[in-house]
Protein backbone atom coordinates (compact mmCIF):
# COMPACT_ATOMS: atom_id res chain seq x y z
CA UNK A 1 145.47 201.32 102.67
CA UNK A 2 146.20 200.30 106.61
CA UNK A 3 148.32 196.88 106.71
CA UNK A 4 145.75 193.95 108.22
CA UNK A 5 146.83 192.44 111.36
CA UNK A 6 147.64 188.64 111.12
CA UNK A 7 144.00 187.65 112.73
CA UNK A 8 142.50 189.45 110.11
CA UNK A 9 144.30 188.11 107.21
CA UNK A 10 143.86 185.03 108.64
CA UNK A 11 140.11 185.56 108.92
CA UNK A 12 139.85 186.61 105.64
CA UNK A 13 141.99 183.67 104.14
CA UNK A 14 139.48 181.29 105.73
CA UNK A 15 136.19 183.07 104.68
CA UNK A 16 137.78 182.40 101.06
CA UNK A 17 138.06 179.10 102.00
CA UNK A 18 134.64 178.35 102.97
CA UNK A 19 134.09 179.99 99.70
CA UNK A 20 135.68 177.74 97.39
CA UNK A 21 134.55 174.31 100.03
CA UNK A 22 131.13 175.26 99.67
CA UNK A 23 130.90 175.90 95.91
CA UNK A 24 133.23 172.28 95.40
CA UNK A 25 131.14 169.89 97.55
CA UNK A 26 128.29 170.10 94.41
CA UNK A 27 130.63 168.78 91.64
CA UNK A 28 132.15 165.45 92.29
CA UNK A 29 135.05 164.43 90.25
CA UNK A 30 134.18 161.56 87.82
CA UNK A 31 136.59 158.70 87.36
CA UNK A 32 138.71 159.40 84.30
CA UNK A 33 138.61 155.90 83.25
CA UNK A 34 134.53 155.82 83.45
CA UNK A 35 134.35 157.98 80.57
CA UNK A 36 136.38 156.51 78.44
CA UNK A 37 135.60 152.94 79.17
CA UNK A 38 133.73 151.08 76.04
CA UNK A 39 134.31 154.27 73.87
CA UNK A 40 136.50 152.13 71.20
CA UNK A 41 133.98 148.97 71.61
CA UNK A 42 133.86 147.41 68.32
CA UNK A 43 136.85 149.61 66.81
CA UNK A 44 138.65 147.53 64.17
CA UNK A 45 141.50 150.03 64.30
CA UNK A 46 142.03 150.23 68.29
CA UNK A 47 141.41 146.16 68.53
CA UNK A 48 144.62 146.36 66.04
CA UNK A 49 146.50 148.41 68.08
CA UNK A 50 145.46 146.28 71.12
CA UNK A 51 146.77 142.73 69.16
CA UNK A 52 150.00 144.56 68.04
CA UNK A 53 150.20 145.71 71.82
CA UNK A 54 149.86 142.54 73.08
CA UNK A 55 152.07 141.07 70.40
CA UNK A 56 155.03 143.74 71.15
CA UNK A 57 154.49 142.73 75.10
CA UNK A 58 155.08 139.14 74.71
CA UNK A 59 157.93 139.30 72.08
CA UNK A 60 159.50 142.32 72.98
CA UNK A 61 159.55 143.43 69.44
CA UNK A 62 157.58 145.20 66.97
CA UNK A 63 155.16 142.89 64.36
CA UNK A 64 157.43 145.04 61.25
CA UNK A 65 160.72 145.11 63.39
CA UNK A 66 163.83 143.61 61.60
CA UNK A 67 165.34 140.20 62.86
CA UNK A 68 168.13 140.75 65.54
CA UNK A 69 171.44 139.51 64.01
CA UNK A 70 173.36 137.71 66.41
CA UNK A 71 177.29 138.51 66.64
CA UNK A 72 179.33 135.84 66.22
CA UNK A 73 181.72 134.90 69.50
């Protein structure tokens, strides 16, 4: 098989290209967080995990975590 010159290899990369443009401008991506807004709506197990969430945010601590001793100076 004869070696391509760089203009054809070139040429050949960007009729590829057009390709793969062409067949991507019909499918848009969708926003990940569109499909899985208001999937757990009503969930009493992920509004649980939401209030212990919230809980371990403001505390710092697990609900079930054990009481931090303080050492004695």
């Amino acid at each position: 098989m004869a070696e391509l010159t760089l203009e054809q290899r070139v040429a050949v990369l960007e009729q590829e290209m057009a390709v793969l443009k062409h067949s991507h401008d019909g499918t848009k991506k969708r926003n990940w967080l569109s499909a899985v807004l208001g999937k757990f709506k009503g969930n009493a197990d992920f509004a649980e995990v939401a209030r212990v969430g919230q809980q371990m945010r403001a505390t710092g601590r697990l609900p079930n975590d054990p009481p931090v001793l303080e050492e004695a100076s």
